[in-house]
C-alpha atoms as a PDB file:
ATOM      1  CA  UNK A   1      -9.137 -21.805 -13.886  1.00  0.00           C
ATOM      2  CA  UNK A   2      -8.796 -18.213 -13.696  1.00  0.00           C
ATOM      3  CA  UNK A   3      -5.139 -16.174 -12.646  1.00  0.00           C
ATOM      4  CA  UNK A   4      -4.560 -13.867  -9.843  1.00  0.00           C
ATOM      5  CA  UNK A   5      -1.075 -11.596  -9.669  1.00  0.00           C
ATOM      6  CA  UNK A   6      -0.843 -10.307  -6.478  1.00  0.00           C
ATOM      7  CA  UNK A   7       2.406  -7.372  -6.094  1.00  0.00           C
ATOM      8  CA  UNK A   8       4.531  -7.985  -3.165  1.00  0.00           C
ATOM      9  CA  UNK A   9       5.237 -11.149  -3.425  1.00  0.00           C
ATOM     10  CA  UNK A  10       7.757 -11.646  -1.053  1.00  0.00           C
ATOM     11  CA  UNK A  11       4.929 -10.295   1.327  1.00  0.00           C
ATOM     12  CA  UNK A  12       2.943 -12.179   4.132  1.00  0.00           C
ATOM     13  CA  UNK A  13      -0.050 -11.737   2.576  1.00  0.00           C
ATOM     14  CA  UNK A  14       0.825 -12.696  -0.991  1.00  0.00           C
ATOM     15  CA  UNK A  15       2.030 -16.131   0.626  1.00  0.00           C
ATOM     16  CA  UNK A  16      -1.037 -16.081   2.482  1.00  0.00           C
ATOM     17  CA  UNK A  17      -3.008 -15.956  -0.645  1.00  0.00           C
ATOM     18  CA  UNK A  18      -0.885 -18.926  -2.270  1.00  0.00           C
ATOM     19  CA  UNK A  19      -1.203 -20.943   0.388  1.00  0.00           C
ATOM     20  CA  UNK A  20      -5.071 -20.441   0.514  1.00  0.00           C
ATOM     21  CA  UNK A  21      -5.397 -20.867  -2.857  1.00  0.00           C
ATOM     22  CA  UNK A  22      -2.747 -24.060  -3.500  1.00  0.00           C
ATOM     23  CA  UNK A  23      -5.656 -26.474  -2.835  1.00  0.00           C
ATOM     24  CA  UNK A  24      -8.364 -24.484  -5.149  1.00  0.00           C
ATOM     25  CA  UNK A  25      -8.333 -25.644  -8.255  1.00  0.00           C
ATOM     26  CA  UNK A  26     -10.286 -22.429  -9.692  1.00  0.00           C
ATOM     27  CA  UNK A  27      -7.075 -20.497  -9.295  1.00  0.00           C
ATOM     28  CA  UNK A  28      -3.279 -20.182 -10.325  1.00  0.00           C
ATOM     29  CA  UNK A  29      -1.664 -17.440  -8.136  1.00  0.00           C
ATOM     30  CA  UNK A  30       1.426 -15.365  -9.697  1.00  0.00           C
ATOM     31  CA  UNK A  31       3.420 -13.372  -6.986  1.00  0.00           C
ATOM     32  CA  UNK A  32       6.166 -12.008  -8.348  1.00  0.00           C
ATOM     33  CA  UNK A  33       9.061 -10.406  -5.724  1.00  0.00           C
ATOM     34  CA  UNK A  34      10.109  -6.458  -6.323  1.00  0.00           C
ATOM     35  CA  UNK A  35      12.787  -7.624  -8.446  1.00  0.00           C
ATOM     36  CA  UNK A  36      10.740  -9.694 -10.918  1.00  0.00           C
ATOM     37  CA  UNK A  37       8.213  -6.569 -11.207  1.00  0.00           C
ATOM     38  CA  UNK A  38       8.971  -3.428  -9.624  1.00  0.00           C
ATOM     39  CA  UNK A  39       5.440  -1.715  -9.798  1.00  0.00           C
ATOM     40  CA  UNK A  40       7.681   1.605 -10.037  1.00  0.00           C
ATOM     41  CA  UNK A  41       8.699   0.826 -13.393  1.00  0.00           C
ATOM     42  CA  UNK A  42       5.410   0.320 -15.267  1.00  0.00           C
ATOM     43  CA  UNK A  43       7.172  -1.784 -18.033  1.00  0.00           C
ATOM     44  CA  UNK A  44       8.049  -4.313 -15.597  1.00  0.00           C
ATOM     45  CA  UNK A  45       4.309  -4.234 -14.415  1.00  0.00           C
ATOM     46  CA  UNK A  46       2.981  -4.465 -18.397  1.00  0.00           C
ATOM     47  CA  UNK A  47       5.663  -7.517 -19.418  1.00  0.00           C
ATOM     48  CA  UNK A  48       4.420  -9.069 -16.507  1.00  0.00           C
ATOM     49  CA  UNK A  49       0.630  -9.067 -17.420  1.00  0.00           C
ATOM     50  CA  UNK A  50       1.371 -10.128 -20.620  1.00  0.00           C
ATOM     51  CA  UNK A  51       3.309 -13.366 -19.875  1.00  0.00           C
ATOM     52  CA  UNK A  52       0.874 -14.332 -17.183  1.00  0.00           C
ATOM     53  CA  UNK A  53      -2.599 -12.886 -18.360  1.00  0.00           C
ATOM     54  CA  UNK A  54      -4.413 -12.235 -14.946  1.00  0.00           C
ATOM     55  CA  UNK A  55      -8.181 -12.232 -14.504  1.00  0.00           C
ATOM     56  CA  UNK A  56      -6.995 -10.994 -10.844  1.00  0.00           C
ATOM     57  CA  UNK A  57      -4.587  -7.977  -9.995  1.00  0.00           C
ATOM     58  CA  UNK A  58      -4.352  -7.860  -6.498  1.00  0.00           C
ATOM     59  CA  UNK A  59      -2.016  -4.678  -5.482  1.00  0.00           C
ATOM     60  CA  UNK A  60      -0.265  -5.358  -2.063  1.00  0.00           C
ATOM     61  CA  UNK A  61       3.060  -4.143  -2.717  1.00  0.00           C
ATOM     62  CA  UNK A  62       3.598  -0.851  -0.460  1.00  0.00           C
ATOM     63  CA  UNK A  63       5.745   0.850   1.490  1.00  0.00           C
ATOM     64  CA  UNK A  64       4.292   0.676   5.453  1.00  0.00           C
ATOM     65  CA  UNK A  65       6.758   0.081   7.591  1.00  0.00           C
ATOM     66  CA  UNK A  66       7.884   1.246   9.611  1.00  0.00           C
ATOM     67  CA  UNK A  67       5.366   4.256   9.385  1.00  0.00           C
ATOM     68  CA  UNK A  68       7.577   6.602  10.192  1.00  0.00           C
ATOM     69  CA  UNK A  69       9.431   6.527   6.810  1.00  0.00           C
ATOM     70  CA  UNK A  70       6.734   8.285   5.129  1.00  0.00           C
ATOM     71  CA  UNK A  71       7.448  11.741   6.953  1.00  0.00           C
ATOM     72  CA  UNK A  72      11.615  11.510   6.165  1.00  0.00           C
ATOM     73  CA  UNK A  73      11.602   9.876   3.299  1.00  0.00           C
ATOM     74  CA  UNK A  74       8.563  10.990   1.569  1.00  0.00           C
ATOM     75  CA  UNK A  75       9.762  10.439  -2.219  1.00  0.00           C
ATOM     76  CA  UNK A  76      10.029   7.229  -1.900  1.00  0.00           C
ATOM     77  CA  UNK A  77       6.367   7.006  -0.264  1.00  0.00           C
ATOM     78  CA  UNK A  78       5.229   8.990  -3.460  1.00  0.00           C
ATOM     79  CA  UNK A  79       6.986   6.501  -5.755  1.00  0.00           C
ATOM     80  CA  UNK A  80       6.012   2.932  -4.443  1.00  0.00           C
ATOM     81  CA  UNK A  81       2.642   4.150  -2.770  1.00  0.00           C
ATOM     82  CA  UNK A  82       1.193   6.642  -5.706  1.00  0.00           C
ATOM     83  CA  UNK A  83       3.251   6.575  -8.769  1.00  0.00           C
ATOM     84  CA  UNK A  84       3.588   2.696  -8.223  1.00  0.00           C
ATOM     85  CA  UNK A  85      -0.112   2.337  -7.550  1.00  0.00           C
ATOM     86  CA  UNK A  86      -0.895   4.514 -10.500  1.00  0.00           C
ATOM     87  CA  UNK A  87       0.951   2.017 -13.179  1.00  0.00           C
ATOM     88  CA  UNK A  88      -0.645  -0.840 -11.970  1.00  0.00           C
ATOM     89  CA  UNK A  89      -4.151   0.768 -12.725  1.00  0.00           C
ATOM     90  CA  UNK A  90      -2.448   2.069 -16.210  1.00  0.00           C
ATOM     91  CA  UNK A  91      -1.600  -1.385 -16.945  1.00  0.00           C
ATOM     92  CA  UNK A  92      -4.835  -3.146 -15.692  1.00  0.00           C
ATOM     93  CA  UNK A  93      -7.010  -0.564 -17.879  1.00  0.00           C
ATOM     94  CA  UNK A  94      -4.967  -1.646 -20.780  1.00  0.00           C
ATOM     95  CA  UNK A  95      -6.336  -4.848 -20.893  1.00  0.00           C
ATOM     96  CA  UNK A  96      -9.765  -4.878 -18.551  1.00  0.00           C
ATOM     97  CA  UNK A  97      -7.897  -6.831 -15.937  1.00  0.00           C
ATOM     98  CA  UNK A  98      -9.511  -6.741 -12.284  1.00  0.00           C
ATOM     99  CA  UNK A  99      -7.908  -4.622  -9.574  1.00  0.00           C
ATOM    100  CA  UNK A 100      -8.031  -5.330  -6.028  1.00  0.00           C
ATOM    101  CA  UNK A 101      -6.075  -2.372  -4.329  1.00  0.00           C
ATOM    102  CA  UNK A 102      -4.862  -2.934  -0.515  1.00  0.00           C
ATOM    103  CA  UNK A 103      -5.665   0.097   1.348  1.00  0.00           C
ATOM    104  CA  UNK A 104      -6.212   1.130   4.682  1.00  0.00           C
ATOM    105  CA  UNK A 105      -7.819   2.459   7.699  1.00  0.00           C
ATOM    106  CA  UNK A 106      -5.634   5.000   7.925  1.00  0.00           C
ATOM    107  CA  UNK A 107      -7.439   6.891   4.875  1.00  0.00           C
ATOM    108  CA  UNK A 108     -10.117   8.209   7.835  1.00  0.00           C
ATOM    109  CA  UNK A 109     -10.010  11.018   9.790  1.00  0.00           C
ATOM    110  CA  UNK A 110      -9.444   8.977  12.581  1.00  0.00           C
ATOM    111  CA  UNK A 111     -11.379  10.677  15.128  1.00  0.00           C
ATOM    112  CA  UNK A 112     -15.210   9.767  15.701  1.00  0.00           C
ATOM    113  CA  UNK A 113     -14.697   5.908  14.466  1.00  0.00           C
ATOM    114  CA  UNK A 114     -17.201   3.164  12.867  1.00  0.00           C
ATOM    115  CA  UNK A 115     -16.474   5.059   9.267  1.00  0.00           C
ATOM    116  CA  UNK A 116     -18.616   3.813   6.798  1.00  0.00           C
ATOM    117  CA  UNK A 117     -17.179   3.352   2.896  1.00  0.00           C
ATOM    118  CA  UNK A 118     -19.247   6.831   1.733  1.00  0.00           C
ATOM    119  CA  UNK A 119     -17.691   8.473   4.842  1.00  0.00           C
ATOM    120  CA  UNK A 120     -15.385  11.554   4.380  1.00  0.00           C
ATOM    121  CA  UNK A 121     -11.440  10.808   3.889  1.00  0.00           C
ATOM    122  CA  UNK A 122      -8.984  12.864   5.924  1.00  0.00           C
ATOM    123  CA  UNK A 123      -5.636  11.058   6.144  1.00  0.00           C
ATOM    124  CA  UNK A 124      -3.251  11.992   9.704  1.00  0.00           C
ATOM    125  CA  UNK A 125      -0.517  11.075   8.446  1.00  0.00           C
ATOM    126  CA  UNK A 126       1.801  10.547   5.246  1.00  0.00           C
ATOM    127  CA  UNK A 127       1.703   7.357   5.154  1.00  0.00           C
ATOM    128  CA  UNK A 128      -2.061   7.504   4.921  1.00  0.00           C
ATOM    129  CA  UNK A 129      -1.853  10.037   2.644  1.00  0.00           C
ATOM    130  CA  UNK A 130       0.227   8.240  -0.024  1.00  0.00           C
ATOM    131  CA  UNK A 131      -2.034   5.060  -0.004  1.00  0.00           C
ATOM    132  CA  UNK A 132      -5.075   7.732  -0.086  1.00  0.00           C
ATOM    133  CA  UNK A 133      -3.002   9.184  -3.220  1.00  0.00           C
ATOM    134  CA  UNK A 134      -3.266   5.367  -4.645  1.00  0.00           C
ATOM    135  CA  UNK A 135      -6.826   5.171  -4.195  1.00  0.00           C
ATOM    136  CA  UNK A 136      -7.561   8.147  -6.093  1.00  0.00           C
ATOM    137  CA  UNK A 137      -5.775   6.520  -9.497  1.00  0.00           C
ATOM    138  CA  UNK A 138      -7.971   3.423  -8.734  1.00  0.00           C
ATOM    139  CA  UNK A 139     -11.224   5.649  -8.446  1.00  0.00           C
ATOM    140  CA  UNK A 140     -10.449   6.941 -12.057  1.00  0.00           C
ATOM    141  CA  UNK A 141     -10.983   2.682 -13.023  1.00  0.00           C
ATOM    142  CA  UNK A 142     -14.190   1.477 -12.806  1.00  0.00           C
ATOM    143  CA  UNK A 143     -13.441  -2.104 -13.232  1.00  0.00           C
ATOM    144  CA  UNK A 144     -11.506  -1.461  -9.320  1.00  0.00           C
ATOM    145  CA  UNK A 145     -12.576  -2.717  -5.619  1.00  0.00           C
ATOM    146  CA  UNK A 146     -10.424  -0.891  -2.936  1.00  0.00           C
ATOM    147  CA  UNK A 147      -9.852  -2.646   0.491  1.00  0.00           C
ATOM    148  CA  UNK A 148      -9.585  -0.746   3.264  1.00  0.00           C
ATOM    149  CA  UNK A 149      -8.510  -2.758   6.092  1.00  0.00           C
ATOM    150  CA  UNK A 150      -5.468  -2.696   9.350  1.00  0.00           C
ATOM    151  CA  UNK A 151      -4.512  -6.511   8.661  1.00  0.00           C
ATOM    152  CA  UNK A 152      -2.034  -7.565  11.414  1.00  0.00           C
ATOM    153  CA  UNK A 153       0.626 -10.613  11.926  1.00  0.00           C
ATOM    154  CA  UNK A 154      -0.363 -13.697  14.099  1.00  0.00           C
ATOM    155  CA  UNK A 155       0.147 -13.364  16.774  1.00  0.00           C
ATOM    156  CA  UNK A 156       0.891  -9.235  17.352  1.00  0.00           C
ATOM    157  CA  UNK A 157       4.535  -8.471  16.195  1.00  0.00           C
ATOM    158  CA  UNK A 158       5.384  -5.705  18.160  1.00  0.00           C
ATOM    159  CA  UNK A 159       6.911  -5.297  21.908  1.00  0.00           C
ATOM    160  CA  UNK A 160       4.195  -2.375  22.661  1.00  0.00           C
ATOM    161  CA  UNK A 161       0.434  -1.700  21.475  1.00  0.00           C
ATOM    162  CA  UNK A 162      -1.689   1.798  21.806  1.00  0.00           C
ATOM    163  CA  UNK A 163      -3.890   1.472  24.671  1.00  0.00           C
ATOM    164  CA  UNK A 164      -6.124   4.712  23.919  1.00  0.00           C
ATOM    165  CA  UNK A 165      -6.134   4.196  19.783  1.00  0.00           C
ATOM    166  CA  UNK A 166      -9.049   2.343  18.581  1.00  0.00           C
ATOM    167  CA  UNK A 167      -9.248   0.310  14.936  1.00  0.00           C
ATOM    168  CA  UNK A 168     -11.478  -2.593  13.471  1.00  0.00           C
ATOM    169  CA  UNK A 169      -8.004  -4.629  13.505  1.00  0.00           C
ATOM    170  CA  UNK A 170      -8.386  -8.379  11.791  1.00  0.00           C
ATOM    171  CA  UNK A 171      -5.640 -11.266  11.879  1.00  0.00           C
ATOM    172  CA  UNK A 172      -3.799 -11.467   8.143  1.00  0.00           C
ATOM    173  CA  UNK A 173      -5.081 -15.275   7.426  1.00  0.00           C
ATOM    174  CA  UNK A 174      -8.655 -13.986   8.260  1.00  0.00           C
ATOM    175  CA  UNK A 175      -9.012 -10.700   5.945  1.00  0.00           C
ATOM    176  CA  UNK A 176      -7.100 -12.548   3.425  1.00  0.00           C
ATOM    177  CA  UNK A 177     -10.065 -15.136   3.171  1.00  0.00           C
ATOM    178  CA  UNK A 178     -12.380 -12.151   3.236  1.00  0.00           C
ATOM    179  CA  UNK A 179     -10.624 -10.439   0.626  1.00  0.00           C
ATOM    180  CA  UNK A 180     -10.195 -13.317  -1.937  1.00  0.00           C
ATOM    181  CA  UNK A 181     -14.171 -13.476  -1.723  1.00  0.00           C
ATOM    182  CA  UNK A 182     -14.163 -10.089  -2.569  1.00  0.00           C
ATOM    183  CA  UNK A 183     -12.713 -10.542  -5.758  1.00  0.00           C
ATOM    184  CA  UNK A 184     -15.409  -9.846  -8.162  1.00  0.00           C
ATOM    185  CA  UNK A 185     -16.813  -7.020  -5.929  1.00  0.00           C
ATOM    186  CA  UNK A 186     -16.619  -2.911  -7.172  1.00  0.00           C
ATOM    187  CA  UNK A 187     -16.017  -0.455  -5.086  1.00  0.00           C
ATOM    188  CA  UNK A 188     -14.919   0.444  -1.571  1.00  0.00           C
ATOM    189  CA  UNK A 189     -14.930  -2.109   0.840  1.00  0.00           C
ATOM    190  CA  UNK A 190     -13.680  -1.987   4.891  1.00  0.00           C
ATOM    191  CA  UNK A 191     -12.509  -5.237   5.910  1.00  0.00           C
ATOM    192  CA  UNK A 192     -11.606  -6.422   9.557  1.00  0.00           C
ATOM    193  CA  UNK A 193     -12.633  -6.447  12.807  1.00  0.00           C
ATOM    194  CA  UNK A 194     -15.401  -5.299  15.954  1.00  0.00           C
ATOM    195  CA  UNK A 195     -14.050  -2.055  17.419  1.00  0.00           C
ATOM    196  CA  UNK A 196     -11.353  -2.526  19.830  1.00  0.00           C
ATOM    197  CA  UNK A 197      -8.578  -0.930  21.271  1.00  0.00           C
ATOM    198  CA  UNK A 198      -5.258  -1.980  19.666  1.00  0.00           C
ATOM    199  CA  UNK A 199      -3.799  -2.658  23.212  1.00  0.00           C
ATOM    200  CA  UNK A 200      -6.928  -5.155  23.652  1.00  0.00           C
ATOM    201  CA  UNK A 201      -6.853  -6.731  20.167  1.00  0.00           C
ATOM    202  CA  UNK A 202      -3.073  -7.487  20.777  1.00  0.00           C
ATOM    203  CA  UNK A 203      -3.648  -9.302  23.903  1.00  0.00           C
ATOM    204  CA  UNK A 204      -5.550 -12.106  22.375  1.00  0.00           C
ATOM    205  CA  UNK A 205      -2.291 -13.069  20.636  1.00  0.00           C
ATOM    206  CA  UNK A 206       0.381 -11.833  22.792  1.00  0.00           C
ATOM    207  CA  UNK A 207      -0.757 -11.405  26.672  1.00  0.00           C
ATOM    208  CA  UNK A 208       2.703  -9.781  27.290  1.00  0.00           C
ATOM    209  CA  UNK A 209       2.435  -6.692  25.293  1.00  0.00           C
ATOM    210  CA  UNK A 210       2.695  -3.586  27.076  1.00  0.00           C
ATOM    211  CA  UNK A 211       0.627  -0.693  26.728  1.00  0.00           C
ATOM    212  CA  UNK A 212       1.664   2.954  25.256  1.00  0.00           C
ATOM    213  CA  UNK A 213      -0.567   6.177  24.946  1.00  0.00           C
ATOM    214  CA  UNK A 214      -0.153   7.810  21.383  1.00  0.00           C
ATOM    215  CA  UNK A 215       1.078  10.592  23.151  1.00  0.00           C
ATOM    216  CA  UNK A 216       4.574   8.417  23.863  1.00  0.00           C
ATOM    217  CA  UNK A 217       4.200   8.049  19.756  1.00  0.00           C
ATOM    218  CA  UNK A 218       6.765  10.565  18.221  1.00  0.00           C
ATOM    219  CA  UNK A 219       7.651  11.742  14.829  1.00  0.00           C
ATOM    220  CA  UNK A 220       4.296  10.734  13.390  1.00  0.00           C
ATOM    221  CA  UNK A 221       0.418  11.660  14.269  1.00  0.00           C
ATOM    222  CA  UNK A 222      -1.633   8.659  14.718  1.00  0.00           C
ATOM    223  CA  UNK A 223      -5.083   8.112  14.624  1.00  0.00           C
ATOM    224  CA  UNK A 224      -7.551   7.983  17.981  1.00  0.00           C
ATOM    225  CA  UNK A 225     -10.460   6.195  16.355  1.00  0.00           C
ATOM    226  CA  UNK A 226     -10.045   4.597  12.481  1.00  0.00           C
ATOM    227  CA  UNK A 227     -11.983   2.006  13.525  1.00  0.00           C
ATOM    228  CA  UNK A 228     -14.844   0.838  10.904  1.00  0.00           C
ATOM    229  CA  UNK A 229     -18.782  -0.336   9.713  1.00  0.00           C
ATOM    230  CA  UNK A 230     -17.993  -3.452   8.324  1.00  0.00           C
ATOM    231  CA  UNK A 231     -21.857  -4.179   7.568  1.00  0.00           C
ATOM    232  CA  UNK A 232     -21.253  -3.981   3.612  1.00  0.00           C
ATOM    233  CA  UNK A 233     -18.314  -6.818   4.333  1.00  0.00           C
ATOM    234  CA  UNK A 234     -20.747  -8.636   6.301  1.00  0.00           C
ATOM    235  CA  UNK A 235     -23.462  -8.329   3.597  1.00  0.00           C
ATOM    236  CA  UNK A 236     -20.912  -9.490   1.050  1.00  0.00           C
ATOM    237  CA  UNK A 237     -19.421 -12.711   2.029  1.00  0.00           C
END
């Protein structure tokens, strides 16, 4: 029986990752909500570890959404996204713990598409560019596997979807299967989908959305093309 902690827990994907692993008998899952362990205060994140010993530390908590907040309220991006990111690696080097970091598409330059995991980074936005800022303090840990993935809700949560912005999107309850048999990988990983359109990808869970150019999408550049090669994924699980 080994034990994963997984930040965030008041997050979909940390009660994805219970509920996937409830019936596994080769795993206890910890997920501890912000107030139980703020990953801002790295005390919180080191008592934490040491009342539940972890084989796993899978880092989900974040600030995303919505992704505007990151260009008017950019100290608090640099707090929860990079200093936050930056204890948990602290703490996980402290006692050889495995880290599984949640990152994202968004790290890309977002222009020519299929990027592979040795393909330049040029983040487009702040947003981007905090969780980029994470991934370097998990570079500097060998013992480290960074996801980069654009995991949407079942079905698509929002009203409108970009008709002209391409991604690898995947559904949450897929990548998180992916993911959890990722765990003893190093490295970078993409996770998610075939290229698509986001407009496109939405409609196989919500044939109402309407359609937006990311020229209607103000107060915050967005990508064209982040979509990704997921052969290594492929090769890997």
């Amino acid at each position: 029986m080994k034990n994963i902690l997984i930040s965030g827990g008041n997050g979909t994907f940390a009660n994805i990752v219970k509920k996937m692993c409830a019936d596994n008998d080769s795993y206890t899952v910890f997920a501890p909500t912000k107030k139980e362990m703020n990953v801002s205060n790295y005390n919180q994140v080191e008592n934490y570890i040491n009342n539940t010993k972890p084989d796993y530390f899978i880092h989900a908590a974040a600030l995303t959404k919505p992704i505007r907040i990151h260009e008017t309220n950019s100290d608090k991006s640099i707090l929860t996204n990079i200093i936050g990111t930056a204890n948990v690696v602290r703490a996980c080097m402290s006692k050889d713990i495995k880290l599984i970091y949640i990152s994202t598409d968004h790290v890309y330059p977002g222009s020519d598409g299929r990027y592979k995991e040795t393909d330049p980074v040029l983040p487009v936005n702040k947003y981007a560019w905090s969780k980029l800022g994470g991934e370097c303090a998990v570079m500097m840990y060998d013992n480290s596997c960074i996801i980069r993935t654009s995991m949407t809700d079942y079905p698509f949560p929002h009203e409108f979807a970009i008709e002209d912005s391409f991604k690898s999107s995947i559904f949450i309850n897929d990548a998180t299967k992916i993911i959890l048999s990722l765990l003893d990988c190093t490295g970078v990983y993409n996770v998610g989908g075939e290229r698509m359109s986001i407009y496109d990808f939405a409609k196989k869970s919500k044939k109402d959305v309407k359609k937006i150019k990311i020229k209607e999408i103000k107060d915050v550049s967005m990508p064209k093309d982040s979509s990704m090669c997921i052969d290594k994924m492929k090769a890997s699980i």
